[in-house]
N, C-alpha and C. Protein backbone atom coordinates (compact mmCIF):
# COMPACT_ATOMS: atom_id res chain seq x y z
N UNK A 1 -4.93 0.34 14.98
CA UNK A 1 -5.01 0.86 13.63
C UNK A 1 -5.22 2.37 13.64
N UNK A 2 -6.03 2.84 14.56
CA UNK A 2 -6.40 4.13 14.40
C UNK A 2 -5.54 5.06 14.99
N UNK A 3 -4.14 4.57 15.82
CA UNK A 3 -2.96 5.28 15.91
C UNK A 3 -2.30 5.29 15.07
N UNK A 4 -1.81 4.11 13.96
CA UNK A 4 -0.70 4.20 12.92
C UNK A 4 -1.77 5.23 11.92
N UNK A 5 -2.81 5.07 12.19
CA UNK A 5 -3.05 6.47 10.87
C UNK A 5 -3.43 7.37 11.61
N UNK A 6 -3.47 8.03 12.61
CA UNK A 6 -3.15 9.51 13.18
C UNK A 6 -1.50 9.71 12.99
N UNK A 7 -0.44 8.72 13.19
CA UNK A 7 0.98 8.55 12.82
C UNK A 7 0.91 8.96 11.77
N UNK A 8 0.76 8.68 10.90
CA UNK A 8 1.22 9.11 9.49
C UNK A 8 0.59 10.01 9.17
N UNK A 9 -0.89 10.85 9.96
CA UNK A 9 -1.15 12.20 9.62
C UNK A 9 0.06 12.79 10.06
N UNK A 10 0.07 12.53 11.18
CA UNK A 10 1.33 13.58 12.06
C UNK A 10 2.82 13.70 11.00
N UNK A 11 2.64 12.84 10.05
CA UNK A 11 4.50 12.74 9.38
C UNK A 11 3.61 13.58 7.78
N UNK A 12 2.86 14.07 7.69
CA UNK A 12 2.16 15.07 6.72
C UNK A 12 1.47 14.00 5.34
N UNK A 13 1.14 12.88 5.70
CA UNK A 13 0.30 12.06 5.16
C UNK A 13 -1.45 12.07 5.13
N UNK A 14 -1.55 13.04 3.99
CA UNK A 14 -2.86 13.20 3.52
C UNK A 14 -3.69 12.93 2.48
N UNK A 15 -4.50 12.44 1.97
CA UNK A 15 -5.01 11.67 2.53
C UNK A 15 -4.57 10.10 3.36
N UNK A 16 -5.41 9.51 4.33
CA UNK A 16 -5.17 8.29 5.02
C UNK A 16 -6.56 7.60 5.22
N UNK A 17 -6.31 6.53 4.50
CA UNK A 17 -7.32 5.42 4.38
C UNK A 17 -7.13 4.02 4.62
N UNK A 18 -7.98 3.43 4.91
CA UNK A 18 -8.21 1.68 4.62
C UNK A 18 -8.91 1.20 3.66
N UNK A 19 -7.94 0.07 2.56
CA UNK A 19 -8.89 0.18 1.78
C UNK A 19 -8.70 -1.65 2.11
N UNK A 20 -9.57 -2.88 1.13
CA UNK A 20 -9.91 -3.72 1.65
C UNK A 20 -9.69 -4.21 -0.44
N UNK A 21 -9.13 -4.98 -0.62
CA UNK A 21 -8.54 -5.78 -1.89
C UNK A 21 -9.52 -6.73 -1.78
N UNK A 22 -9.87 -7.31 -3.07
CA UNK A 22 -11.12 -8.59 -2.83
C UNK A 22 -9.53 -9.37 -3.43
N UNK A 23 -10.31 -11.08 -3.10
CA UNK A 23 -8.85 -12.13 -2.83
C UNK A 23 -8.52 -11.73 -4.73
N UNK A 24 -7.24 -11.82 -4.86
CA UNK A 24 -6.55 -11.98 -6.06
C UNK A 24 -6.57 -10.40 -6.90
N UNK A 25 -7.47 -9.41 -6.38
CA UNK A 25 -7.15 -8.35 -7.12
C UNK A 25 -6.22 -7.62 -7.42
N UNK A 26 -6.27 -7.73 -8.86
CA UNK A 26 -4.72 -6.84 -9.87
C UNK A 26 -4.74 -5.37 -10.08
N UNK A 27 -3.85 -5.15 -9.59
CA UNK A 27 -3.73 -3.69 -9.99
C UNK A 27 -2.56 -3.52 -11.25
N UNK A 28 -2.20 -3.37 -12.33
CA UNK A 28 -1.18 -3.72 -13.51
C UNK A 28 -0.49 -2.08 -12.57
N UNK A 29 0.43 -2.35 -14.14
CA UNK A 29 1.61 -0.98 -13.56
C UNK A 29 1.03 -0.10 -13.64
N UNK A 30 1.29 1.30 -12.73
CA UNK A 30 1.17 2.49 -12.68
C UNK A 30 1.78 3.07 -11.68
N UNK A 31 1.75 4.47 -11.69
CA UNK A 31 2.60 5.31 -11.00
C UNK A 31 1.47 6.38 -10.54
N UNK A 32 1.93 7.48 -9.40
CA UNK A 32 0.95 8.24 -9.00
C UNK A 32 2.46 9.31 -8.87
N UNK A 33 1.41 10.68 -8.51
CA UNK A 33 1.95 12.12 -8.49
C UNK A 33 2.39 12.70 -7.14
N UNK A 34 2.36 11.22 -6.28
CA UNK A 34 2.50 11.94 -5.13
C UNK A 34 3.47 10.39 -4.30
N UNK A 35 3.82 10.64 -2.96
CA UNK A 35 4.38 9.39 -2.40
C UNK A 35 3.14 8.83 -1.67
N UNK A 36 3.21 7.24 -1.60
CA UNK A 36 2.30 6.45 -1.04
C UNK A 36 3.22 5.39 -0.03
N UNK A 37 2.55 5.44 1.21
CA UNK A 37 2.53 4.33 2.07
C UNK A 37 1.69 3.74 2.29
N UNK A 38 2.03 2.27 2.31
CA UNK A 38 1.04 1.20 2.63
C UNK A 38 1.53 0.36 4.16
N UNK A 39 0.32 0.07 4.47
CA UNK A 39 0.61 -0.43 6.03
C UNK A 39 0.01 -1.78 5.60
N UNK A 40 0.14 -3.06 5.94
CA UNK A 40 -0.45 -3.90 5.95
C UNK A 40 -1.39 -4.65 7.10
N UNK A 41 -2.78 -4.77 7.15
CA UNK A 41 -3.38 -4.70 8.11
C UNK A 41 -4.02 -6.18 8.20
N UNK A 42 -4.70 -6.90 7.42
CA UNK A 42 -4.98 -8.36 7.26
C UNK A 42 -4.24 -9.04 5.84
N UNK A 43 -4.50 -10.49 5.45
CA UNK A 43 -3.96 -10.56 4.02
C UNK A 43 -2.58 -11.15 3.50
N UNK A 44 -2.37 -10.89 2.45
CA UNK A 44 -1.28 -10.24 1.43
C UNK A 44 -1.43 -9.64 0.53
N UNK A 45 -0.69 -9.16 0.19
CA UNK A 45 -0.37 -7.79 -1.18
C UNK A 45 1.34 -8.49 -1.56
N UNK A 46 1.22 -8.79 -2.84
CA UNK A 46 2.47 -8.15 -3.73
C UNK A 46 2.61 -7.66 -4.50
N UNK A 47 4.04 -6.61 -4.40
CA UNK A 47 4.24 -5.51 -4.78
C UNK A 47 5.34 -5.69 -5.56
N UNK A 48 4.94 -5.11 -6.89
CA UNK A 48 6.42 -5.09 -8.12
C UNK A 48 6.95 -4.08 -8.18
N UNK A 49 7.87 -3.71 -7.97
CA UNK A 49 8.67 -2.72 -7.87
C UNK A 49 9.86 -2.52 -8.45
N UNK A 50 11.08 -1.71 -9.09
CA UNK A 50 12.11 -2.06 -9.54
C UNK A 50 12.44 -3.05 -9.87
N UNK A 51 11.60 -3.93 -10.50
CA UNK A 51 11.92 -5.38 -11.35
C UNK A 51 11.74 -6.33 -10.38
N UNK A 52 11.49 -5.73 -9.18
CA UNK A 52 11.48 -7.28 -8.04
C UNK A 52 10.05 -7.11 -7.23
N UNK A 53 10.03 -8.30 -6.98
CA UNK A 53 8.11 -8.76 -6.41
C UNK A 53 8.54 -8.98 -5.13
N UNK A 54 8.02 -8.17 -4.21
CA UNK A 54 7.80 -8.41 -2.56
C UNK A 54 6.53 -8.41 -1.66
N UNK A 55 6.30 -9.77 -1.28
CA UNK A 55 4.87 -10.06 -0.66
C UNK A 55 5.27 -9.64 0.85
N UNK A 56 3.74 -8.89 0.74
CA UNK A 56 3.97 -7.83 2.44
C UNK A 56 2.43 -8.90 2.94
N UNK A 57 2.45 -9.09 4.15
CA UNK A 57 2.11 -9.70 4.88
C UNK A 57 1.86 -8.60 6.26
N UNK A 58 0.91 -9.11 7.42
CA UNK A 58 0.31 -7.85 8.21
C UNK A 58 1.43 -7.31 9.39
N UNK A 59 1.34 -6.25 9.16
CA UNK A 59 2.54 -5.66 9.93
C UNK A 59 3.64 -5.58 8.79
N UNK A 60 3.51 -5.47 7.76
CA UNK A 60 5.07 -4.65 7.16
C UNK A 60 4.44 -3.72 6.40
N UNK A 61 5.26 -2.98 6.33
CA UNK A 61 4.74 -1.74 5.11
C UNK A 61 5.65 -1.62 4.35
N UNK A 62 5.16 -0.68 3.16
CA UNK A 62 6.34 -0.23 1.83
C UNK A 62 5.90 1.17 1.60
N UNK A 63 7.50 1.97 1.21
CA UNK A 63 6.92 2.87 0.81
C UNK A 63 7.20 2.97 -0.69
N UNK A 64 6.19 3.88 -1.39
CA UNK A 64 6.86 4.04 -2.99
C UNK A 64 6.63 5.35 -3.46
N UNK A 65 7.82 5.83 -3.44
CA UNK A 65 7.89 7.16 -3.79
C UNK A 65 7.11 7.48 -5.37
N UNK A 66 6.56 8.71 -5.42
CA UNK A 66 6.28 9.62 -6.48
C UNK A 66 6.28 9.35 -8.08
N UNK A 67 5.83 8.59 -9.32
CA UNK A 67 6.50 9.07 -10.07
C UNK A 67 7.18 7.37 -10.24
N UNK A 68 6.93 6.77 -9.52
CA UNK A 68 7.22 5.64 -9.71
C UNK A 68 6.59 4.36 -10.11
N UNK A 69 6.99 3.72 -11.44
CA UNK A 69 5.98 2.61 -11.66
C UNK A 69 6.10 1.04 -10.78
N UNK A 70 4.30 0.94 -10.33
CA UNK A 70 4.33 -0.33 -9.38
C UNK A 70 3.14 -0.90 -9.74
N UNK A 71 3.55 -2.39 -9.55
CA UNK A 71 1.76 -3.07 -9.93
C UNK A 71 1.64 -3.88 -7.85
N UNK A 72 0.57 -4.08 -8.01
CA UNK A 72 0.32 -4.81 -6.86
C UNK A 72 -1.01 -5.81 -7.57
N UNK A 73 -0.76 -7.24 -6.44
CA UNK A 73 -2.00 -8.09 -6.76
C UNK A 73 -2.00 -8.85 -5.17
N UNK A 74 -3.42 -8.58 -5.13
CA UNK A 74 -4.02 -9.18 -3.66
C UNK A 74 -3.86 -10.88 -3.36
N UNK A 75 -3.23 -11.37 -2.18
CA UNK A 75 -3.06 -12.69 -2.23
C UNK A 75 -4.84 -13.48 -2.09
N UNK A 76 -4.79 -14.77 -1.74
CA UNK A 76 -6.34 -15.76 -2.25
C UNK A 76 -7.05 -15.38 -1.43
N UNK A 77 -6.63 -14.66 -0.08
CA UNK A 77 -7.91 -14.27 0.82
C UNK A 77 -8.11 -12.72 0.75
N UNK A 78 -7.67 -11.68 -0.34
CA UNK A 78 -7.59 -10.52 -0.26
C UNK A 78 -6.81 -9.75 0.57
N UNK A 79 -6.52 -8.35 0.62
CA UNK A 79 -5.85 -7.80 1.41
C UNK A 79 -6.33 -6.58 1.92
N UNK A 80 -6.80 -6.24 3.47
CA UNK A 80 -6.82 -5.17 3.79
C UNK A 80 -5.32 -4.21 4.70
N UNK A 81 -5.47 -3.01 3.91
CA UNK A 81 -4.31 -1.99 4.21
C UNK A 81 -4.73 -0.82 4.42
N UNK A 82 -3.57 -0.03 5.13
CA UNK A 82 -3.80 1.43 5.20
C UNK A 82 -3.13 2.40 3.93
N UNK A 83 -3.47 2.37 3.01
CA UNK A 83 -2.87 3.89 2.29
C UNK A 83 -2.77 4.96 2.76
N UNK A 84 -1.87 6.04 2.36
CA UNK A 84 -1.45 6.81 3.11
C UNK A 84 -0.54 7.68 1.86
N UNK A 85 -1.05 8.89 1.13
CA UNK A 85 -0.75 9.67 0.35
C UNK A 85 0.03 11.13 0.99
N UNK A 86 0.65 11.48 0.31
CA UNK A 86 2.13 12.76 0.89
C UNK A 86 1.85 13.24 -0.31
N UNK A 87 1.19 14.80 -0.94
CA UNK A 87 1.30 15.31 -1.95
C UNK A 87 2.08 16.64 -2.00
C-alpha cells in the first residue's frame, strides 16, 4: 500500500490518503474541482458515473476526472481505499 501511494505522489497526486467507508455508506452525486483516483484496498465501492454503476472490488481503481458528477455507496462490509487528488 505504501508504494501505490508514493506512486501516485510521483504522477503529481496531492493530496494521498486512505480513507475507510463504514458498510453501506452513501455518498449522493457530486463533483469536485480537481481529478480523483481511487485505489481499492479492502471491500466494495460502487461508483455511478456517466449513467452507469461499476462495483470496484480490491485491486481495481477508477479514475474521475474534474468537474465531474459521481455518487459512490460502500458495499455490506464497507470499503477501504486510497484517494488520491491532482489539483
Amino acid at each position: 500500500m505504501e508504494n501505490k501511494i508514493e506512486d501516485l505522489k510521483k504522477l503529481g497526486y496531492s493530496p494521498v490518503w486512505v480513507y475507510s467507508a463504514m458498510p453501506n455508506e452513501d455518498d449522493p452525486d457530486h463533483a469536485h474541482q480537481y481529478d480523483t483516483h481511487l485505489f481499492i484496498l479492502e471491500g466494495e465501492i460502487s461508483i455511478k458515473m456517466n449513467g452507469k454503476v461499476v462495483i470496484l472490488k480490491p485491486g481495481d481503481k477508477i479514475d474521475i476526472p474534474r468537474e465531474k458528477v459521481h455518487a459512490g455507496k460502500a458495499g455490506a462490509a464497507g470499503c477501504k481505499y486510497i484517494v488520491a487528488e491532482k489539483h
